[in-house]
Every structure is written in structure tokens, then in C-alpha cells.
Protein backbone atom coordinates (compact mmCIF):
# COMPACT_ATOMS: atom_id res chain seq x y z
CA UNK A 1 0.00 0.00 0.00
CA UNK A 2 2.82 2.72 -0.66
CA UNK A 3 2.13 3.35 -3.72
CA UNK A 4 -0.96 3.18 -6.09
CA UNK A 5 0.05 1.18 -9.49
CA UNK A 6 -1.42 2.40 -12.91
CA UNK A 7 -3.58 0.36 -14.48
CA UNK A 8 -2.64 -1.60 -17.84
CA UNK A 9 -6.03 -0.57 -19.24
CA UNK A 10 -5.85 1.40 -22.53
CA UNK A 11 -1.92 0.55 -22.29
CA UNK A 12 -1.39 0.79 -26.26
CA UNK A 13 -2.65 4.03 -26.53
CA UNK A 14 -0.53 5.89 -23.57
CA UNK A 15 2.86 6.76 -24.41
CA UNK A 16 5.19 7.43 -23.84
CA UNK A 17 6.15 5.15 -21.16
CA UNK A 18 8.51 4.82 -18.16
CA UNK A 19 8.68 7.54 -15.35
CA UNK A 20 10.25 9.71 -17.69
CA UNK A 21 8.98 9.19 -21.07
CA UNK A 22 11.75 7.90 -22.62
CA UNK A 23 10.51 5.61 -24.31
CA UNK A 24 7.80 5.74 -27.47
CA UNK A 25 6.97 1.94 -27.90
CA UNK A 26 6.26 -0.97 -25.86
CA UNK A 27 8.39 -2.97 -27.83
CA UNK A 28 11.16 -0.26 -26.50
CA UNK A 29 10.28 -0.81 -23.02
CA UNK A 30 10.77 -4.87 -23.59
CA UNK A 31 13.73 -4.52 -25.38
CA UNK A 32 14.81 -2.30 -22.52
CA UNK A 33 13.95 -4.65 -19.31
CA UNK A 34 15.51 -7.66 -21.90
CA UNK A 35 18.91 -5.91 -22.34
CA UNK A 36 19.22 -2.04 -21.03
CA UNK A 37 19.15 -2.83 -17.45
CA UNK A 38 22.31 -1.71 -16.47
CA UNK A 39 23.56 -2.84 -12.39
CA UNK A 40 23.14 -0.59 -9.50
CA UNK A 41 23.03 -1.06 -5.69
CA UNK A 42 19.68 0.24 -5.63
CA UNK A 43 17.93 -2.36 -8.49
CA UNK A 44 15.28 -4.58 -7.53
CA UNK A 45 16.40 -8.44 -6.71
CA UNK A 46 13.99 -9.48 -9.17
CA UNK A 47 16.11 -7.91 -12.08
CA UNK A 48 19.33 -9.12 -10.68
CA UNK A 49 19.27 -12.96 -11.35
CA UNK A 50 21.72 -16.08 -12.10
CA UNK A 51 24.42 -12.87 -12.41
CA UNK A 52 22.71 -11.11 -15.14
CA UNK A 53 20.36 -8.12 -15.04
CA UNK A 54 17.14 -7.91 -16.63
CA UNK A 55 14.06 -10.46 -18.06
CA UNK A 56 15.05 -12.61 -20.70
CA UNK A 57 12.67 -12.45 -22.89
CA UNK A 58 12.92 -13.33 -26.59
CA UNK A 59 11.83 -12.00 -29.32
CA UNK A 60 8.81 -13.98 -29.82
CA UNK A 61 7.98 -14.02 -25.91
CA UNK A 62 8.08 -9.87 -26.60
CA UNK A 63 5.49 -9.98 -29.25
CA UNK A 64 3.41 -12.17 -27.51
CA UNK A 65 3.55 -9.65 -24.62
CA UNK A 66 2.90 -7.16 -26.56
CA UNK A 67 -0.20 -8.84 -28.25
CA UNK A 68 -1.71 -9.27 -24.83
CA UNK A 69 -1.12 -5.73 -23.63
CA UNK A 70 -3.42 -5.03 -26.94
CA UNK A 71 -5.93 -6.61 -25.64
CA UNK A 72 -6.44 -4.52 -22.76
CA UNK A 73 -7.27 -1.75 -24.93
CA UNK A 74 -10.75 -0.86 -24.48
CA UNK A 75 -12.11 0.72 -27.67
CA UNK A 76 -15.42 1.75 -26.42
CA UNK A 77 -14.14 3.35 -23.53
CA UNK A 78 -11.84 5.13 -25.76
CA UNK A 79 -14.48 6.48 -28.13
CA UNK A 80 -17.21 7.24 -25.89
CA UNK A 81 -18.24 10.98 -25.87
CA UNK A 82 -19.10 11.07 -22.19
CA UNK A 83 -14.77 10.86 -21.72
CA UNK A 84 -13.43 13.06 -24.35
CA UNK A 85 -12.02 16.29 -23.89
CA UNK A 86 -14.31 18.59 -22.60
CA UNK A 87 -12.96 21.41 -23.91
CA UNK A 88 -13.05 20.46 -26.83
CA UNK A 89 -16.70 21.66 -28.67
CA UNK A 90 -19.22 19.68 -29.99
């Protein structure tokens, strides 16, 4: 209870990702936690196993990843008028 984590919902259409924005894909964020994590004192356990850093994930594990997060991407939701911009006229 620290912290309250986003939801994945609509995950497709939100970049750019990270804390920072750094990144404009999902497929850069993967290719990031798969071979950009770079060792530090403060880096979770969890990305620091069998003395190498990051999730091995290949290529095809990636898309499949990807295709799920797709899936989460509630196009009703997206398109309804009651949540656009309401600034925006009519």
C-alpha cells in the first residue's frame, strides 16, 4: 500500500512510457527490461538474477507480450463521448 500502481487498461494508446517518457513503444520498453538494465546497488532483486540483469525475454515471448497488452485496450471506452475532452466543442 505505498504506492498506487497504474492500471494496464488502454496501455497501447498511452505513451510514452517509463517515469520519464523515454521511451515511445512498448516494444522499446521490452527490449529495454531484456537488455538495457544496467547494475546498480539500488535495483530490484527481481532484475538481478543467475548474475545477469534484466528479463530474458525473446523475441517472440516480446510480441506475444505485446499482443496481450493489446488486448487490454478498451475501444469503447476510448471512443465514448461522455470521456473526451471537454474542452473540446461539440
Amino acid at each position: 500500500g505505498r504506492y498506487k500502481t497504474p492500471t494496464l487498461r488502454n496501455i497501447a494508446l498511452t505513451a510514452p512510457y517509463m517515469h520519464d517518457g523515454r521511451f515511445s513503444t512498448l516494444q522499446d520498453v521490452l527490449g529495454h527490461y531484456s537488455s538495457g538494465i544496467k547494475q546498480s546497488a539500488t535495483l530490484a532483486p527481481q532484475l538481478q538474477q543467475n548474475g545477469t540483469t534484466g528479463i530474458a525475454l525473446t523475441l517472440q515471448e516480446q510480441d506475444q507480450l505485446i499482443a496481450f497488452l493489446h488486448t487490454l485496450t478498451d475501444s469503447t471506452f476510448i471512443s465514448h463521448k461522455a470521456y473526451g475532452n471537454p474542452w473540446k466543442p461539440q
